[in-house]
Protein backbone atom coordinates (compact mmCIF):
# COMPACT_ATOMS: atom_id res chain seq x y z
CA UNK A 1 -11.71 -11.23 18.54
CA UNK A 2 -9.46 -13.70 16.60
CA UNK A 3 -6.81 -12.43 15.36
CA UNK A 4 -6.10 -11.38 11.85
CA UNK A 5 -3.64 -12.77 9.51
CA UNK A 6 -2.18 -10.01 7.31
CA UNK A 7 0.74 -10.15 4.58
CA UNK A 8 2.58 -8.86 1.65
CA UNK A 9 4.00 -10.06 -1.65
CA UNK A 10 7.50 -8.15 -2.45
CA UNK A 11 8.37 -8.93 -6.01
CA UNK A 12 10.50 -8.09 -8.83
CA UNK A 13 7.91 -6.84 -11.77
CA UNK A 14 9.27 -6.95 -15.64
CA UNK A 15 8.07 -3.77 -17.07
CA UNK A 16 5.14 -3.54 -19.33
CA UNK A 17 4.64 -7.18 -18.91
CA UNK A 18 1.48 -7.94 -16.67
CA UNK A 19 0.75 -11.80 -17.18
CA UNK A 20 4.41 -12.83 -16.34
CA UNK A 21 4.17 -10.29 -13.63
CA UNK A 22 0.21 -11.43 -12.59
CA UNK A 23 2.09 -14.95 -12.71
CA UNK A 24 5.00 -13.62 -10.19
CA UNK A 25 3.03 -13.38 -7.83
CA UNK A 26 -0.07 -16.37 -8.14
CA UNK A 27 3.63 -18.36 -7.56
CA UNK A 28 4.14 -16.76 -4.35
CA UNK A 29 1.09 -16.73 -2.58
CA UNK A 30 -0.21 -20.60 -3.66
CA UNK A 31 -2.22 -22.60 -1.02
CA UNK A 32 -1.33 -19.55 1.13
CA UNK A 33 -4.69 -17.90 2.85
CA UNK A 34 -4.63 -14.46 4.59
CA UNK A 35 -7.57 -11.95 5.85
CA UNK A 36 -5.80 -9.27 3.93
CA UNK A 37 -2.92 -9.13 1.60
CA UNK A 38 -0.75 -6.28 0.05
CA UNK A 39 0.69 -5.83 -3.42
CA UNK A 40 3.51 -3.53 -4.53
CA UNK A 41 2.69 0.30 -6.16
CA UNK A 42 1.79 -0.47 -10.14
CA UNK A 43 2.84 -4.26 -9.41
CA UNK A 44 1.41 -5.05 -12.82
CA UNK A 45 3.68 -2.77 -14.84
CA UNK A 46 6.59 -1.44 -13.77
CA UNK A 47 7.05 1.75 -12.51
CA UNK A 48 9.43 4.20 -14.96
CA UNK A 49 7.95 5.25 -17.57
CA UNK A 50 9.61 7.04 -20.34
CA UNK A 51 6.93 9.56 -21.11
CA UNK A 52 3.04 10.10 -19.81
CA UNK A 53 1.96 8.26 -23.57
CA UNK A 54 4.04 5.28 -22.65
CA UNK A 55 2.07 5.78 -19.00
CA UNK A 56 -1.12 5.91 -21.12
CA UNK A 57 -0.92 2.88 -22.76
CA UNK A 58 -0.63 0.47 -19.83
CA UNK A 59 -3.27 2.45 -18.05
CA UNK A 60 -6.66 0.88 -16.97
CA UNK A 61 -10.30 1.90 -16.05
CA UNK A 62 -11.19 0.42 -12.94
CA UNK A 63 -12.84 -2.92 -13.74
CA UNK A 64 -10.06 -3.67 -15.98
CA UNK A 65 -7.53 -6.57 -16.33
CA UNK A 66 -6.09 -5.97 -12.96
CA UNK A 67 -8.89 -5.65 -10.68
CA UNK A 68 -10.03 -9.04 -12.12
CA UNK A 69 -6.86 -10.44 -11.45
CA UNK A 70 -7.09 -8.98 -8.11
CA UNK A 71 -10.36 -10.54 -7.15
CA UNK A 72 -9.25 -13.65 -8.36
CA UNK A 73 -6.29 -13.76 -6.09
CA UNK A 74 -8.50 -12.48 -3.21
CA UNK A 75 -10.60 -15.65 -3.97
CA UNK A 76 -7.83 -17.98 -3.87
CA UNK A 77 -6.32 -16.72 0.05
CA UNK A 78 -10.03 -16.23 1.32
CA UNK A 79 -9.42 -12.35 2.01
CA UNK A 80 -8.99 -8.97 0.57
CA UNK A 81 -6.11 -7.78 -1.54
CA UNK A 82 -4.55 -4.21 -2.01
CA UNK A 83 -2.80 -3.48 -5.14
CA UNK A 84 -1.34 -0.64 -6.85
CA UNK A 85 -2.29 0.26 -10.28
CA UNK A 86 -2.01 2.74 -13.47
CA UNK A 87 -5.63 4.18 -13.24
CA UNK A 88 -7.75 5.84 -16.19
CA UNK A 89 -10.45 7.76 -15.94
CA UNK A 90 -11.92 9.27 -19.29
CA UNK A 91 -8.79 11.13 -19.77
CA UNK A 92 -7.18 11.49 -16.60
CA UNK A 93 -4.55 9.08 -15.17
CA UNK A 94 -3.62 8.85 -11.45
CA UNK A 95 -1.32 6.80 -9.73
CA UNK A 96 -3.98 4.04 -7.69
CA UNK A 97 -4.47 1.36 -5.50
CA UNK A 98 -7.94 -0.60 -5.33
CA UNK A 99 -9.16 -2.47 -2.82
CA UNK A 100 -11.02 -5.96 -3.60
CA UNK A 101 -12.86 -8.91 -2.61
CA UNK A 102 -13.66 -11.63 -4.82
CA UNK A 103 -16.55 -10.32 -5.91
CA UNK A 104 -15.58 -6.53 -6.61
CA UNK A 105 -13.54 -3.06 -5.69
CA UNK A 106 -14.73 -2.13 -2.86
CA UNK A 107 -12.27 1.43 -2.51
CA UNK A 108 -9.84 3.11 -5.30
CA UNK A 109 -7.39 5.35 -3.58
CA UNK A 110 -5.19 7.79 -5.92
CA UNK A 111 -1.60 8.65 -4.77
CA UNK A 112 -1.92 12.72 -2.87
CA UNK A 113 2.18 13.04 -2.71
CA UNK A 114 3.76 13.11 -6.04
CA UNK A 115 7.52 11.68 -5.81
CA UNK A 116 10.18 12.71 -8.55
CA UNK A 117 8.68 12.87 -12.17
CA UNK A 118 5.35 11.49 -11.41
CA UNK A 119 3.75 14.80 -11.57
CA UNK A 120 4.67 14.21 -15.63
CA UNK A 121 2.88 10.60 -16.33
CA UNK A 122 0.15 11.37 -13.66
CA UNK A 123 -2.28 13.59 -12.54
CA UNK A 124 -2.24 14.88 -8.85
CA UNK A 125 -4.69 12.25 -6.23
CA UNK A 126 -7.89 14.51 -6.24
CA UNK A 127 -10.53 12.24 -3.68
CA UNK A 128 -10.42 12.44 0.27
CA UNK A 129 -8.67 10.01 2.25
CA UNK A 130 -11.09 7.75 3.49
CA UNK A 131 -11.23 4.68 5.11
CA UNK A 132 -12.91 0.84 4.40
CA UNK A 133 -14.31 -1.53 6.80
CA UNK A 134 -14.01 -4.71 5.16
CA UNK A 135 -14.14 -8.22 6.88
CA UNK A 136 -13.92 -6.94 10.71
CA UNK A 137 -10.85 -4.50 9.87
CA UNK A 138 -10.76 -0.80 9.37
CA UNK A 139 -8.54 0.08 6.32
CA UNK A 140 -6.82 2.50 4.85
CA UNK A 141 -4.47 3.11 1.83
CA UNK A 142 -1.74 5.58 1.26
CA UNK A 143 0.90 4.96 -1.58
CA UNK A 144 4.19 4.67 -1.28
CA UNK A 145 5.92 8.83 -1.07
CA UNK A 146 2.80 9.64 1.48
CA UNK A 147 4.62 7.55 3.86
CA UNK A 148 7.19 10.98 4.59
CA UNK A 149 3.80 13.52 4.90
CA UNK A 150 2.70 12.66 8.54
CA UNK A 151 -0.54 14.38 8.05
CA UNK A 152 -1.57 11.28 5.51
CA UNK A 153 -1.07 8.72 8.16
CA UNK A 154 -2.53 11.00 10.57
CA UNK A 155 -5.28 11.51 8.77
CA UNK A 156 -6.75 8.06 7.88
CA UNK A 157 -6.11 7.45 11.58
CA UNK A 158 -8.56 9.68 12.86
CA UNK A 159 -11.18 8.28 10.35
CA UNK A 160 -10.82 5.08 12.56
CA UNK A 161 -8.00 2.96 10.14
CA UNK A 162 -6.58 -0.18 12.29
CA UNK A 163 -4.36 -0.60 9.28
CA UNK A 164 -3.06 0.95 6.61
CA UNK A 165 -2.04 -0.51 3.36
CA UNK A 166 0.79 0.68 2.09
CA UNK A 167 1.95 -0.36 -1.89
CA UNK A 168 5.25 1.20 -2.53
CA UNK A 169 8.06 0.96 -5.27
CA UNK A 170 10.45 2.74 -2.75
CA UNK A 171 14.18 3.96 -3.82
CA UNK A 172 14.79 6.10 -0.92
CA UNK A 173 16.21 4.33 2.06
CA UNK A 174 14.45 5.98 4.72
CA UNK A 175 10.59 5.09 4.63
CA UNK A 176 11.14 1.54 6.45
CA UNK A 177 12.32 3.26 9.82
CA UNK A 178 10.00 6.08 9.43
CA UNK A 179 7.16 3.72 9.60
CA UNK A 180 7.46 2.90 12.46
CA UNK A 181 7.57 6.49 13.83
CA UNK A 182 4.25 6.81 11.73
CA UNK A 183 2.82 3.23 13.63
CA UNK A 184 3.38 4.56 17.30
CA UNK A 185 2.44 8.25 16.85
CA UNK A 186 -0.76 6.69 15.61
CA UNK A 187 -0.84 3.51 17.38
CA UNK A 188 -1.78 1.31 13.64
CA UNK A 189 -0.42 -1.52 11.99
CA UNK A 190 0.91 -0.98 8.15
CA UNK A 191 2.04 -3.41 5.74
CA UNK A 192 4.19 -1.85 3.28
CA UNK A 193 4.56 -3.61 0.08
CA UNK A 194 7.61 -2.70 -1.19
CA UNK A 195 8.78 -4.35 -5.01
CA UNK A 196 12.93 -5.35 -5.44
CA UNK A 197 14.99 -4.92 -8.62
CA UNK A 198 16.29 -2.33 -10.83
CA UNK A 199 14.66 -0.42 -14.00
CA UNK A 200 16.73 2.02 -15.88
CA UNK A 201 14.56 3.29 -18.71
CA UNK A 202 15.25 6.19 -20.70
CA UNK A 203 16.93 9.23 -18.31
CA UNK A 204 16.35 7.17 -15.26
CA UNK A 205 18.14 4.49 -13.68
CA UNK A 206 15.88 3.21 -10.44
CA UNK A 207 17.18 0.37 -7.53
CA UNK A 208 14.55 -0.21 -5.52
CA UNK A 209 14.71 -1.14 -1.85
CA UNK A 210 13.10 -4.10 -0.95
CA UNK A 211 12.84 -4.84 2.63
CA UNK A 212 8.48 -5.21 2.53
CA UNK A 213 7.48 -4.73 6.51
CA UNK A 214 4.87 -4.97 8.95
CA UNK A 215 4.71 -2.77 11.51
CA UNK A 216 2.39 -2.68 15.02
CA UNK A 217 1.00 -0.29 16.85
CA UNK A 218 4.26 0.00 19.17
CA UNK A 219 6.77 0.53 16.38
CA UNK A 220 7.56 -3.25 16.63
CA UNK A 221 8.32 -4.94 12.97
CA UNK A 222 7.10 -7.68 12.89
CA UNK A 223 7.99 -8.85 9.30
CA UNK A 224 10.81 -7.04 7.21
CA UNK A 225 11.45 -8.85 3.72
CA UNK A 226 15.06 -9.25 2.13
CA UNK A 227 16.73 -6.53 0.40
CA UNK A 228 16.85 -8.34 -3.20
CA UNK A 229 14.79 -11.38 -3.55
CA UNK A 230 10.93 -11.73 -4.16
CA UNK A 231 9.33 -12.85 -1.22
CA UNK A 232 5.96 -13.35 0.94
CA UNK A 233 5.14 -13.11 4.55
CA UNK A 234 2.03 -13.85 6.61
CA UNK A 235 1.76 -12.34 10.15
CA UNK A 236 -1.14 -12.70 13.00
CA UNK A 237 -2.36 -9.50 14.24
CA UNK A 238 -4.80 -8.45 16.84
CA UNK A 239 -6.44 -4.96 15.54
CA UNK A 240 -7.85 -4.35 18.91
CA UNK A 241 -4.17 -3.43 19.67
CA UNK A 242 -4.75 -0.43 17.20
CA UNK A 243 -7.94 0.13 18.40
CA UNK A 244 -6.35 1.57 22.10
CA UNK A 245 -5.16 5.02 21.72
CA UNK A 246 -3.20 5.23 25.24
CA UNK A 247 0.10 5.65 25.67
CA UNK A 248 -0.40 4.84 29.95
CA UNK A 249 -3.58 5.63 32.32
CA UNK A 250 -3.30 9.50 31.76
CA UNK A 251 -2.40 9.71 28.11
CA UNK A 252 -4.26 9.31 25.06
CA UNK A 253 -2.60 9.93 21.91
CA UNK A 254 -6.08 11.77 19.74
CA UNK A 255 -7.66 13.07 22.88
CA UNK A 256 -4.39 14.74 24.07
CA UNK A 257 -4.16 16.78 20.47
CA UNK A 258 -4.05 20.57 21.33
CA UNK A 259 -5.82 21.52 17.99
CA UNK A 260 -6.15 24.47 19.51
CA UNK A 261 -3.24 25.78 19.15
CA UNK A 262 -1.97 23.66 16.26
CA UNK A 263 -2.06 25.74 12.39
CA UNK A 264 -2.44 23.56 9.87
């Protein structure tokens, strides 16, 4: 199998503007080309919002402004691209990330794990994990705050993900290291797209992390962006590597489980 070329775009969004922020990143990524790339959680907007009508208002069905964009981008690297996005359905709203081709969405996955005040602009992620085979690659998505709940990992891992994609506007410093806990105990690669920069909008003042990594199957990282600065990254990957559950010739991390005795 060839190997894969996978990346992320970290980037520093202005909120409520999308073209200037759609334009951030078609900057980054020209004449680049990548099997599948990752964008930041709610790249297009910004991320604090003031109140679930301000939320609202930015908000899009899923063929909207952003998936086009999306698809468009997908079409210029010859790939797929993940991106995280305010979704609306009739009149619900859910933190999202889509999956896309140039053509069309191919998987919308709403955030499960509510961080901070997110539970007041959004409504809970109410569809199974599942997982997309796309282009020769098994994928998954989980949203930045699901990284610290194991069983979300753990879960699109034993629907067969190679990789998960992993948008995140992350202001905690701890995810980074944990993912690559969450890598070897499942033996998968995971970009996570992490955005720089700080928004302090009405009660809440937000510095976000930066430092956008891949990680393999063996906890290795094998990109980690800067702290503060926008910034791209395109790594070759093997996902036969994520493919081989053993840990040596007597241990297999999913046929080892003792379910049996596990409460859940």
């Amino acid at each position: 199998m060839r190997s894969m070329i996978v990346a992320y775009v970290q980037t520093n969004p202005i909120f409520g503007n999308k073209e200037q922020n759609f334009k951030e990143i078609k900057n980054l990524i020209k004449g680049r080309t990548a099997d599948l790339l990752v964008l930041p959680e709610l790249f297009a907007t910004g991320y604090t919002f003031i109140s679930k009508e301000e939320m609202k208002s930015y908000a899009e069905e899923v063929n909207g402004p952003t998936a086009a964009f999306l698809m468009k981008i997908a079409s210029k690297i010859n790939g797929l691209v993940v991106g995280g996005f305010a979704e609306k359905e009739r009149n619900n709203f859910y933190n999202s990330a889509m999956l896309v081709d140039k053509n069309e969405v191919l998987h919308v996955y709403r955030k499960v794990q509510m961080f901070y005040k997110e539970n007041s602009w959004f409504n809970p992620g109410n569809k199974p994990l599942k997982v997309i085979e796309a282009n020769g690659m098994k994928i998954g998505i989980m949203i930045c705050f699901d990284w610290i709940f194991p069983e979300v990992a753990r879960t699109l891992s034993l629907l067969g993900a190679e990789i998960i994609a992993h948008p995140a506007n992350l202001v905690l410093p701890y995810c980074q290291k944990a993912m690559t806990t969450r890598c070897i105990e499942n033996r998968v690669f995971a970009i996570t797209a992490n955005r720089i920069g700080h928004e302090k909008r009405g009660e809440d003042d937000f510095e976000f992390t930066g430092k956008s990594q891949i990680t393999s199957p063996k906890g290795e990282i094998l990109s980690s962006g800067p702290k503060e600065t926008s910034h791209v990254d395109f790594v070759a990957i093997n996902v036969m590597d994520a493919r081989n559950k053993k840990i040596n010739e007597l241990n297999d991390l999913f046929k080892d489980r003792r379910t049996d005795l596990y409460q859940l």
